[in-house]
Protein backbone atom coordinates (compact mmCIF):
# COMPACT_ATOMS: atom_id res chain seq x y z
CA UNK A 1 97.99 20.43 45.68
CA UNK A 2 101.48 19.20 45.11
CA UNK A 3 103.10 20.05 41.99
CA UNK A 4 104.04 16.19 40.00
CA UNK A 5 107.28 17.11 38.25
CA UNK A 6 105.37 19.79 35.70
CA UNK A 7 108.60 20.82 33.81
CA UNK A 8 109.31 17.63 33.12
CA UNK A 9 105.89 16.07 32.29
CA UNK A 10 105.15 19.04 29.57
CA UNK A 11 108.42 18.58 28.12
CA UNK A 12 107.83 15.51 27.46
CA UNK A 13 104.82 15.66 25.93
CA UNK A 14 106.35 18.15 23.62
CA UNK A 15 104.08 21.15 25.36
CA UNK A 16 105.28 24.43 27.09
CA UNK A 17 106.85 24.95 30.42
CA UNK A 18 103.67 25.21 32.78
CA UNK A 19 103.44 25.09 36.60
CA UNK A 20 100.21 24.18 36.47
CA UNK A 21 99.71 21.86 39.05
CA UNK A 22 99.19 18.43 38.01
CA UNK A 23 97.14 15.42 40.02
CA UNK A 24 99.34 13.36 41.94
CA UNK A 25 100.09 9.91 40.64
CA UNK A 26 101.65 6.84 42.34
CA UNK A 27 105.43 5.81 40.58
CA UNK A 28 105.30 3.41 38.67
CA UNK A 29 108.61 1.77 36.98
CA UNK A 30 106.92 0.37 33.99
CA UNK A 31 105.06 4.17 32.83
CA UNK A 32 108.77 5.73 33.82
CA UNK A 33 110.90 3.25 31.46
CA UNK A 34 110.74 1.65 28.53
CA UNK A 35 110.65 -2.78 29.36
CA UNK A 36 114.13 -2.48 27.72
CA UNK A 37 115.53 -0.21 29.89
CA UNK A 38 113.96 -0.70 33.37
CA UNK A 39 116.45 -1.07 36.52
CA UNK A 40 116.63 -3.90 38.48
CA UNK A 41 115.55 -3.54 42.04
CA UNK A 42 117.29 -5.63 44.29
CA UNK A 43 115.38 -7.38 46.62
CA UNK A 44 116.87 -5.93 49.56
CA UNK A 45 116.08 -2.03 48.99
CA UNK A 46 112.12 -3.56 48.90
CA UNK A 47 112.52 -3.49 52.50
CA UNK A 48 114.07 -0.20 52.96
CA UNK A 49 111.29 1.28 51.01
CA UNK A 50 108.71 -0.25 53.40
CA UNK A 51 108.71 2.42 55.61
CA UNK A 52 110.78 6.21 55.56
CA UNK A 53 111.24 6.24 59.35
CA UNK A 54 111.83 2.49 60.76
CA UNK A 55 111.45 1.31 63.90
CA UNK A 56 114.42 1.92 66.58
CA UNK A 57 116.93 -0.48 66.70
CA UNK A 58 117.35 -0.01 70.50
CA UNK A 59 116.83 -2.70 73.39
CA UNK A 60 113.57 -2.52 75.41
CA UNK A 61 114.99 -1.18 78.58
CA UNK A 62 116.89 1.47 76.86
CA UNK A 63 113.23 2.47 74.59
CA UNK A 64 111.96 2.46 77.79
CA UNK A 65 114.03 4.84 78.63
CA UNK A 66 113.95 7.06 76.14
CA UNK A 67 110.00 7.68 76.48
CA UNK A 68 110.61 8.44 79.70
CA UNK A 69 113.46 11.52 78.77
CA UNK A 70 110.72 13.63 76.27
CA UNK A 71 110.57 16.35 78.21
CA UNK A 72 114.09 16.45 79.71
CA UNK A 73 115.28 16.00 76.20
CA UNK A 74 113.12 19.14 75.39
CA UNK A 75 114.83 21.10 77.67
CA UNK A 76 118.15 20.29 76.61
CA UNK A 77 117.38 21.50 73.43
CA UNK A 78 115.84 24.77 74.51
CA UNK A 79 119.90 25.08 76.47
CA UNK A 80 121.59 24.47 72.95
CA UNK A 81 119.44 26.93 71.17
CA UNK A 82 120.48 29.54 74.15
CA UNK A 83 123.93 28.93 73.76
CA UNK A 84 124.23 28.57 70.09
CA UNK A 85 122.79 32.01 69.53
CA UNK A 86 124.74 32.74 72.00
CA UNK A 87 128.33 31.77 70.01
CA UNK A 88 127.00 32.75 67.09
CA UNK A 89 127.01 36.21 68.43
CA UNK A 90 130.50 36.22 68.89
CA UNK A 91 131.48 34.77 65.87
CA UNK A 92 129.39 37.66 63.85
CA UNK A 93 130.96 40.25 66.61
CA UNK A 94 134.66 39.19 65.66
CA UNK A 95 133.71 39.23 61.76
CA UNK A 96 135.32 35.86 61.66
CA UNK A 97 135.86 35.10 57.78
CA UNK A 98 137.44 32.55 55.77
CA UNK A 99 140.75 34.14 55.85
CA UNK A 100 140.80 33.91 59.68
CA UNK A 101 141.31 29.85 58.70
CA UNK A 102 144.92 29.92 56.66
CA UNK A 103 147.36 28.14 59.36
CA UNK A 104 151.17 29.23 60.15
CA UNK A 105 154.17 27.75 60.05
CA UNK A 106 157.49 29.04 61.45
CA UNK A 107 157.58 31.35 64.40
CA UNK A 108 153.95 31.73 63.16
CA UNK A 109 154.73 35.43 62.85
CA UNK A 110 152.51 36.10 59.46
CA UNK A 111 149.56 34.44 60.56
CA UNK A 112 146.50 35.93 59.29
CA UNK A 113 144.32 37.24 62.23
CA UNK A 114 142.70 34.02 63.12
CA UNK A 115 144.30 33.53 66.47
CA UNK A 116 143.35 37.20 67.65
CA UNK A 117 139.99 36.68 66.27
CA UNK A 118 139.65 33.08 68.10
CA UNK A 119 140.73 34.53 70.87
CA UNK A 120 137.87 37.27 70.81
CA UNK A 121 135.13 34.68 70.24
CA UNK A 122 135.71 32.49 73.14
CA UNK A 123 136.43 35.57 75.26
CA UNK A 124 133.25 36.75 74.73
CA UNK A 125 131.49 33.46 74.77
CA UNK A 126 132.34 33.09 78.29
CA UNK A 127 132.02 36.30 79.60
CA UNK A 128 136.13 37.10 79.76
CA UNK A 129 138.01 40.18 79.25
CA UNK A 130 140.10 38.23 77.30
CA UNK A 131 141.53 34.67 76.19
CA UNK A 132 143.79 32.10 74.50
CA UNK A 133 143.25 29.58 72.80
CA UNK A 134 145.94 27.43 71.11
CA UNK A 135 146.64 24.08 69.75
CA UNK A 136 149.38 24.16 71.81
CA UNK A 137 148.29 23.48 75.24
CA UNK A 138 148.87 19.42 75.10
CA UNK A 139 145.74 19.26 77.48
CA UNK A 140 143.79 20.70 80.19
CA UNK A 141 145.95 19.61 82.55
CA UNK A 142 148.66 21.36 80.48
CA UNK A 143 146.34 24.10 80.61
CA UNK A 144 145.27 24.30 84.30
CA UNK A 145 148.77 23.82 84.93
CA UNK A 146 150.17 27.45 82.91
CA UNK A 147 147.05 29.19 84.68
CA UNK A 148 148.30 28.31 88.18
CA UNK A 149 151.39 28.69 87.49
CA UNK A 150 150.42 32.33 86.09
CA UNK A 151 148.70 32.83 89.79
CA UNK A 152 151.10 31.41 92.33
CA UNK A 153 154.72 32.44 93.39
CA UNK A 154 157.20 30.86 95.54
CA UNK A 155 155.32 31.53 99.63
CA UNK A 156 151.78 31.16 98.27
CA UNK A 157 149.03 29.16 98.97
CA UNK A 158 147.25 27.19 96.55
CA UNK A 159 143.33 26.12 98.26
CA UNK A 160 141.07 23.65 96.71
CA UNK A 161 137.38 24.10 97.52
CA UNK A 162 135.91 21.25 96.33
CA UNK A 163 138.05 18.23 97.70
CA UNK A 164 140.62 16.56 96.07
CA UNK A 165 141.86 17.71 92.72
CA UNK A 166 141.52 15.20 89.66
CA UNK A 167 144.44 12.39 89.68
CA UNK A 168 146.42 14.29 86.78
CA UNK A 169 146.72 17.07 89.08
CA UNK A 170 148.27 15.56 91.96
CA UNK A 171 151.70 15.51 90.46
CA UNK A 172 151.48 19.35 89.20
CA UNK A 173 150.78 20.37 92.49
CA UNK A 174 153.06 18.01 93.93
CA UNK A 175 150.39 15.75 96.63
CA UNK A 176 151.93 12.55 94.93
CA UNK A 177 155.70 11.78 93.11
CA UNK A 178 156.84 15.09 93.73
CA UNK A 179 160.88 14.79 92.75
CA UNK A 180 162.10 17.60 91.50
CA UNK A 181 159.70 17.34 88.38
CA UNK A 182 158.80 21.26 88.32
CA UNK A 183 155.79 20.75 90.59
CA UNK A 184 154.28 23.75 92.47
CA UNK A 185 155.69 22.36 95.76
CA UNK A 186 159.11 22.50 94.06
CA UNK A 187 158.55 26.09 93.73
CA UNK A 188 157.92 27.09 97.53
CA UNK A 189 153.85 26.71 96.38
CA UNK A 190 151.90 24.99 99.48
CA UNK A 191 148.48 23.55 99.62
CA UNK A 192 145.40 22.77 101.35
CA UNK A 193 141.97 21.32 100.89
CA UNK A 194 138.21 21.92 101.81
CA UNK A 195 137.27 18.35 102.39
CA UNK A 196 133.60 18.06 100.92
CA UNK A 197 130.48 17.62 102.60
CA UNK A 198 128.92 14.52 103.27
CA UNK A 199 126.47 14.82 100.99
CA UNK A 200 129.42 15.24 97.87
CA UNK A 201 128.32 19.44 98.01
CA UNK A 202 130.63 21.83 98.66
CA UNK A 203 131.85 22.20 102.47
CA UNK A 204 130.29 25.85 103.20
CA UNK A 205 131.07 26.00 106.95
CA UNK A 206 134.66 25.03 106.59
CA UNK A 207 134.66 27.09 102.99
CA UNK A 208 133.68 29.88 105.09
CA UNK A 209 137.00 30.04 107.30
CA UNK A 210 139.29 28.40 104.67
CA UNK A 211 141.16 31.28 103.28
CA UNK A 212 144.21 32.18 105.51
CA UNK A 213 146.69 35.25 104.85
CA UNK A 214 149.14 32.96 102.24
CA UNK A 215 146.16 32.02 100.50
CA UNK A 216 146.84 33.49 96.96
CA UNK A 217 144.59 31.28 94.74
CA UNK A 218 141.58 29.14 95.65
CA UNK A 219 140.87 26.49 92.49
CA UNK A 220 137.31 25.19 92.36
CA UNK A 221 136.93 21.89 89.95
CA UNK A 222 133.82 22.27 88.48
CA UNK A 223 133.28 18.58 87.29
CA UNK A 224 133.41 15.56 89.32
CA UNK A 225 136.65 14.22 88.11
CA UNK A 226 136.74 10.57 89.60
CA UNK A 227 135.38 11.82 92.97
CA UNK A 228 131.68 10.58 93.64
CA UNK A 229 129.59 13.52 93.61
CA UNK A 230 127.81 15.56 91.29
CA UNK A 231 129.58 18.84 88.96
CA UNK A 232 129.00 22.18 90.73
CA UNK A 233 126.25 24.54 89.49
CA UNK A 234 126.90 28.42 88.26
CA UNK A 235 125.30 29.42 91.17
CA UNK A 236 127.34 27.10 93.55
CA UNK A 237 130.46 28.53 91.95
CA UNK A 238 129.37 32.06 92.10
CA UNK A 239 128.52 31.62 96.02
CA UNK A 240 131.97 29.91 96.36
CA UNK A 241 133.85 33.07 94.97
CA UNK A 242 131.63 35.60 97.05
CA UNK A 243 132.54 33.73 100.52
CA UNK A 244 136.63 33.47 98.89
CA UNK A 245 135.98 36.88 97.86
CA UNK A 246 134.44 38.16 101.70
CA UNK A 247 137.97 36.81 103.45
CA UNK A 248 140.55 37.74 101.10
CA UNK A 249 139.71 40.10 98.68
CA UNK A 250 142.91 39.52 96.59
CA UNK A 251 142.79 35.66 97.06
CA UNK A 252 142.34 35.16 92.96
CA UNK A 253 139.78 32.24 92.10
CA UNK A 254 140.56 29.65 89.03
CA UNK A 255 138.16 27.61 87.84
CA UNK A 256 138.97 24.04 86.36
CA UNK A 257 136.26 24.25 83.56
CA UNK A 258 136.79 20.81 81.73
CA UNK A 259 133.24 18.92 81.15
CA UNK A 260 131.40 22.35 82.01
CA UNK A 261 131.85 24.21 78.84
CA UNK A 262 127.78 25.01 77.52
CA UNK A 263 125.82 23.24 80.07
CA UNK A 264 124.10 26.08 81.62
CA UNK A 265 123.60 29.42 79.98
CA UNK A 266 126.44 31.03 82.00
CA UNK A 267 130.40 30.27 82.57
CA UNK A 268 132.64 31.38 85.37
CA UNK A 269 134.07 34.57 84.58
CA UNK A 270 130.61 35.94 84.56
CA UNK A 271 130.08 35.20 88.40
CA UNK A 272 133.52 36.56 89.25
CA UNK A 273 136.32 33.73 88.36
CA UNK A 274 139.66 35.44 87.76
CA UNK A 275 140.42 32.75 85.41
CA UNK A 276 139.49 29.37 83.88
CA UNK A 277 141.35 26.61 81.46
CA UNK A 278 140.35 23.58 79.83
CA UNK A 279 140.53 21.25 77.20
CA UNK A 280 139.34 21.76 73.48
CA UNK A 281 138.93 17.62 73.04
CA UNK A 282 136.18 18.23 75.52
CA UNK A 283 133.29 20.09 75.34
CA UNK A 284 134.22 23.48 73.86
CA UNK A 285 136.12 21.32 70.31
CA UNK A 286 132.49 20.28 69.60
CA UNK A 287 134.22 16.95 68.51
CA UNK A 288 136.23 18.56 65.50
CA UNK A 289 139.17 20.16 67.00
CA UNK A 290 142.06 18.11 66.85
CA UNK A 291 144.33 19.26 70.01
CA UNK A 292 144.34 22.27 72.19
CA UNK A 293 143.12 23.88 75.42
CA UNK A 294 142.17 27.51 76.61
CA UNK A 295 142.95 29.66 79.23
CA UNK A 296 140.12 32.87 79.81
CA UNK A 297 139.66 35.44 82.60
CA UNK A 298 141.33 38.82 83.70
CA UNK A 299 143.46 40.02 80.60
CA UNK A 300 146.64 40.25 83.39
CA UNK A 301 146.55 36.89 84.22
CA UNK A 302 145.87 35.69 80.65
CA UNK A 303 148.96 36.84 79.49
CA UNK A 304 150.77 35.76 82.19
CA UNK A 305 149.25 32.35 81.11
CA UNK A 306 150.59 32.88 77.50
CA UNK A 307 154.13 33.57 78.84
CA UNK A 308 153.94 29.78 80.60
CA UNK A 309 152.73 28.41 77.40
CA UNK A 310 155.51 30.10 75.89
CA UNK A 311 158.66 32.24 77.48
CA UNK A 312 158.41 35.86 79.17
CA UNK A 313 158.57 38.27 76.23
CA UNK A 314 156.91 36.30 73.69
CA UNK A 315 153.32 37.18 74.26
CA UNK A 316 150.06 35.47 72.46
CA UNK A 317 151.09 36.79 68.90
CA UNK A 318 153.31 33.58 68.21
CA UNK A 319 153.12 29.72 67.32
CA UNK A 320 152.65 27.90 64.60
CA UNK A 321 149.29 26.27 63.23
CA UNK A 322 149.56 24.28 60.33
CA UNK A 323 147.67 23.25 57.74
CA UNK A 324 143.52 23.59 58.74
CA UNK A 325 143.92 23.63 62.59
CA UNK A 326 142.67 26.63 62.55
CA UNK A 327 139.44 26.13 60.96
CA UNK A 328 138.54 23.16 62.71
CA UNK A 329 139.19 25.27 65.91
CA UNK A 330 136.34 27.75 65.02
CA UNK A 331 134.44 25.16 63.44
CA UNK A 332 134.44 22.87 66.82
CA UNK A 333 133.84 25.97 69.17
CA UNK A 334 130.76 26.68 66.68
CA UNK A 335 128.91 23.17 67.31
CA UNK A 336 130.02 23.47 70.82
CA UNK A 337 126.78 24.05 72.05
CA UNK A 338 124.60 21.11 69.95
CA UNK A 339 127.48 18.43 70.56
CA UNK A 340 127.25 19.66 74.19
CA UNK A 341 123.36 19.01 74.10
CA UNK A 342 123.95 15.76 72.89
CA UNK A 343 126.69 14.31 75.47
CA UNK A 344 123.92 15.94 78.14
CA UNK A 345 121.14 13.56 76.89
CA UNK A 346 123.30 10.48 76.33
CA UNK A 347 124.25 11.14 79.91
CA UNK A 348 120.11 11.16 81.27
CA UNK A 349 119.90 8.19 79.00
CA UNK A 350 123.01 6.57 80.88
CA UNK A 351 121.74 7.46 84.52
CA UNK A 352 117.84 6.13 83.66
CA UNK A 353 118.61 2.70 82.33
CA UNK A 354 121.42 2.21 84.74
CA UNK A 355 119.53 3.07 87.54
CA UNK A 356 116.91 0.90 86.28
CA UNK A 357 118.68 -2.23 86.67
CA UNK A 358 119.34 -0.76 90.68
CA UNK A 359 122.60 0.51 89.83
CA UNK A 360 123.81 3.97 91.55
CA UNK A 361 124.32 6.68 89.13
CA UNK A 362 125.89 10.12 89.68
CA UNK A 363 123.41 12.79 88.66
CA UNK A 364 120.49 10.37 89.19
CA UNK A 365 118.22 10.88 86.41
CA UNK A 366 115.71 13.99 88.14
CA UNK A 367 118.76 16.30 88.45
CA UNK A 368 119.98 19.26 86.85
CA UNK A 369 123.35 18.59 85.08
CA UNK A 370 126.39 20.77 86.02
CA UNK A 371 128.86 18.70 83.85
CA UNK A 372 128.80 16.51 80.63
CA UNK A 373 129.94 13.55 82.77
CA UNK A 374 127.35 10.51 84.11
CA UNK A 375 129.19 8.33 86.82
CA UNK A 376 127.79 4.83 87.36
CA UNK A 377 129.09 2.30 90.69
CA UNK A 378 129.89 -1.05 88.93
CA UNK A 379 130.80 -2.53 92.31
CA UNK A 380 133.32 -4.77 90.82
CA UNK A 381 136.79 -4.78 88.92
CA UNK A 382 135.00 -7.04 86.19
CA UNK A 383 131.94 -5.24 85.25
CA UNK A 384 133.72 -2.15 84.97
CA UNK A 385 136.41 -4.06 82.51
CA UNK A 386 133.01 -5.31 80.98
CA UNK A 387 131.45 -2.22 80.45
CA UNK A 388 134.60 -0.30 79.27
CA UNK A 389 135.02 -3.26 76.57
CA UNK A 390 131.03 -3.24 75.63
CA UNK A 391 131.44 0.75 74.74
CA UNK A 392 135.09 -0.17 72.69
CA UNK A 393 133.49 -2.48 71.33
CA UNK A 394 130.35 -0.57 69.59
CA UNK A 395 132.87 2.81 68.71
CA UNK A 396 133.21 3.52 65.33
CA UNK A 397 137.00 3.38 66.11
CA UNK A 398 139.10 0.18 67.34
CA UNK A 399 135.87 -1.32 67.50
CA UNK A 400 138.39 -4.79 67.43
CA UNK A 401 140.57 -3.74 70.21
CA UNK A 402 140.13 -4.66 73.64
CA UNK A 403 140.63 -2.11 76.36
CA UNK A 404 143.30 -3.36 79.00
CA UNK A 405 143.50 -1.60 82.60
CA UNK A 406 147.20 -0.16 83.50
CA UNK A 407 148.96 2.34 84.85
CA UNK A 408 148.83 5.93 82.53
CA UNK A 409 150.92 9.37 82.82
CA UNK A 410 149.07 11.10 85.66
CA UNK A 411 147.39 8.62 87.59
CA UNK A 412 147.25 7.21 90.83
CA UNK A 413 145.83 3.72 90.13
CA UNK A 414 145.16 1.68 86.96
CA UNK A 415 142.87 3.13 84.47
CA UNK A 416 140.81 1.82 81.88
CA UNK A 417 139.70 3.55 78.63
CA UNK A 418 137.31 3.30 76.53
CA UNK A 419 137.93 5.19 73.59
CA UNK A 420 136.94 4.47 69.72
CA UNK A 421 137.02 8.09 69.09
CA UNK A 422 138.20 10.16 65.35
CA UNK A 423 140.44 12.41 68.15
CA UNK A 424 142.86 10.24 69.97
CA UNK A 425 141.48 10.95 73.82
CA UNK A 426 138.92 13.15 72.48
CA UNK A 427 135.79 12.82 76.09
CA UNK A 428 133.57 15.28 73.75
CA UNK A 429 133.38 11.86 71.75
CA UNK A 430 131.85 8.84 73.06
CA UNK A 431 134.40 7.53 75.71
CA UNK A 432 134.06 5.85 79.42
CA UNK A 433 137.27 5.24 81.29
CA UNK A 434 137.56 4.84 85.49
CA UNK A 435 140.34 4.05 87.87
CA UNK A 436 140.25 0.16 89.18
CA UNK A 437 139.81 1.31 92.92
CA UNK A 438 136.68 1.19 95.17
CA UNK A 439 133.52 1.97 94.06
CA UNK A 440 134.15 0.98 90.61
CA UNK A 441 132.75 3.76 88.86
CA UNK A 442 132.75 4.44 85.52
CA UNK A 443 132.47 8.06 83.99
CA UNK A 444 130.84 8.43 81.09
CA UNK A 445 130.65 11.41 78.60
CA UNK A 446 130.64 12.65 75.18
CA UNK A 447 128.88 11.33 72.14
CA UNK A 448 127.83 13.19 68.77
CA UNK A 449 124.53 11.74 69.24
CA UNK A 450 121.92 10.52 72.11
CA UNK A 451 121.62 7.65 69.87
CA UNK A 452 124.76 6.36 69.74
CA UNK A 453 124.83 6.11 73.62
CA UNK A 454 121.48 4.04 73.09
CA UNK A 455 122.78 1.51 70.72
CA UNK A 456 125.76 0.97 73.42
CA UNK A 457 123.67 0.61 75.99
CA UNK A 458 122.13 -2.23 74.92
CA UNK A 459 125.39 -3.84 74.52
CA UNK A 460 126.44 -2.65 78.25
CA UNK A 461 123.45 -4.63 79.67
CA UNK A 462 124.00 -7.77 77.67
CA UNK A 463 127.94 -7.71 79.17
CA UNK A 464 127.30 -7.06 82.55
């Protein structure tokens, strides 16, 4: 039986403290107050009290939907509660304590242990010898960018296996405006591509005789970027590095991680990548960290990472980080995992009700996810301008401002955001954005809740 307030009932009554259980009673304002001193109830809160769990507040395709997902939504969970135990490991491995959160300023040269212990955790969440991670690195691109150029020297050959490289990309390596900007063509650095396959896979019969004898680094993307096809699996990756691996042994492999962070149970440098880089406003900031990006993998080619962050001499063990960067570093990589879970079943949500209405979606529904990252073909320049201002439009963020396509840092064609996010740019966050160029896709990720995709969605169908 429950127990009815007993403390408080016996002290009223001028008795002693007894937790004997006491029959359970309905609440009743008029035996709880005195007629002089009873609150008003507004009329309002009568409805709230109707019922503790009310009735979804989502559109009937999208509920639809969402009966549908049970079991897939099931198994996401069962991936977060892998992965969580997972970080937490690493967190209680490094001893990471309170004083690893005090921030720097300066040269950063008294810092108290938090970078080194950062550091630590992510290296052993995915599998590296070792890692940095820094609120420096302006993005992944920034990122990506300090890894290759950590890889590649003037007479080398940079090879991407899985098509073209994502549009911020292009000017790095020097495919589109190269002028004496610093790209890797500048350098002496050329390139190649393994077309994919017609099916959007990767190429394995041309992968298999792609490495040549300049080939220093291969660089597999493991999300789609704005290509139409679907993120690359673990095991794809790992087969890709083997058959790299067979024709060159010293051909190094780097891995463009953004969007892949805690999908499956495994990352990269546990199936062989010498190195991987990415963004922590995507999946591994777990929506808290405020800037930043990582580069993990062999310890040799970390620090020569560090030293393109930085200068040659000045190692890992410098940089300031202000104020509570630091703890909202740790923090983010610690809800990496659930925030992760969350994009993943916004995205099956995405892909079912889109797909419903005969729209194609990239992963359709039935597919394993590889990436946090659901595509959709909007055909047209106007539903994809409608779509990107139905998500603005229901963000908790610039919910009045209207997205406008145009041309951004980076890209090839016009862009359109969607972006109502706490982090300026932050795609761990509900976001959509797409290039205005044939098919009209838009890519979709992020979210700190399934939910909040499902309210959206319901907007999304009424614009388009």
């Amino acid at each position: 039986m429950a127990l009815s307030w007993p403390a408080a009932a016996t002290a009223a009554s001028g008795g002693a403290c007894s937790l004997r259980p006491l029959p359970r009673r309905r609440f009743s304002l008029a035996a709880a107050y005195p007629a002089n001193e009873r609150p008003t109830v507004h009329p309002r809160s009568l409805s709230c009290a109707a019922s503790a769990y009310p009735a979804h507040p989502f559109s009937p395709e999208v509920a639809k939907a969402v009966d549908s997902l049970y079991s897939e939504f099931r198994e996401v969970d069962n991936l977060v509660a892998h992965n969580t135990t997972r970080v937490l490991k690493a967190f209680q491995n490094a001893r990471v304590g309170s004083h690893h959160f005090g921030g720097c300023t300066g040269y950063g040269h008294d810092e108290g242990g938090g970078r080194e212990a950062l550091d630590n955790v992510f290296a052993e969440i995915v599998g590296a010898e070792s890692a940095i991670v820094r609120s420096q690195f302006f993005s992944g691109t920034h990122a990506i960018t300090c890894a290759l150029f950590a890889l590649l020297k003037p007479g080398d050959e940079l090879l991407a296996v899985a098509g073209a490289p994502y549009d911020t990309l292009e000017e790095v390596i020097g495919i589109r405006n190269s002028s004496s900007s610093g790209s890797l063509k500048d350098f002496g650095i050329t390139y190649r591509e393994v077309p994919l396959a017609e099916d959007g896979g990767l190429n394995w019969d041309a992968l298999a005789l792609a490495v040549g004898p300049q080939t220093k680094c291969a660089l597999i993307q493991r999300s789609c970027g704005y290509s139409w096809r679907r993120g690359l699996s673990i095991i794809e990756i790992q087969r890709a590095i083997n058959m790299i691996k067979a024709q060159k042994p010293d051909c190094m492999v780097m891995v463009d991680n953004c969007y892949g962070e805690f999908v499956e149970t495994c990352e990269p440098p546990m199936v062989g990548a010498d190195l991987i880089a990415g963004s922590l406003i995507k999946n591994p900031g777990g929506t808290i960290a405020p800037c930043g990006g990582y580069v993990a993998g062999k310890k040799i080619w970390v620090k020569a990472a560090a030293a393109r962050l930085s200068a040659p001499g000045l190692g890992v063990d410098c940089g300031s980080t202000p104020g509570d960067v630091m703890r909202a570093l740790f923090q983010g990589l610690f809800l990496s995992p659930q925030m992760v879970g969350e994009a993943i079943k916004g995205g099956l949500l995405i892909a079912e009700v889109m797909a419903s209405k005969g729209y194609k979606v990239q992963p359709i529904p039935q597919d394993p996810r590889h990436d946090t990252v659901q595509a959709v073909q909007l055909g047209s320049r106007e539903r994809l301008i409608s779509f990107c201002e139905a998500v603005q439009k229901n963000c908790p963020i610039g919910s009045f401002v209207k997205p406008v396509a145009g041309l951004t840092a980076g890209y090839a064609s016009e862009v359109i955001f969607a972006d109502g996010t706490f982090i300026d740019g932050s795609t761990s966050e509900l976001s959509c954005d797409g290039p205005l160029r044939e098919p009209f896709a838009v890519f979709c990720q992020g979210g700190t809740h399934w939910t909040q995709w499902a309210i959206v969605l319901g907007e999304v169908l009424r614009a388009i």
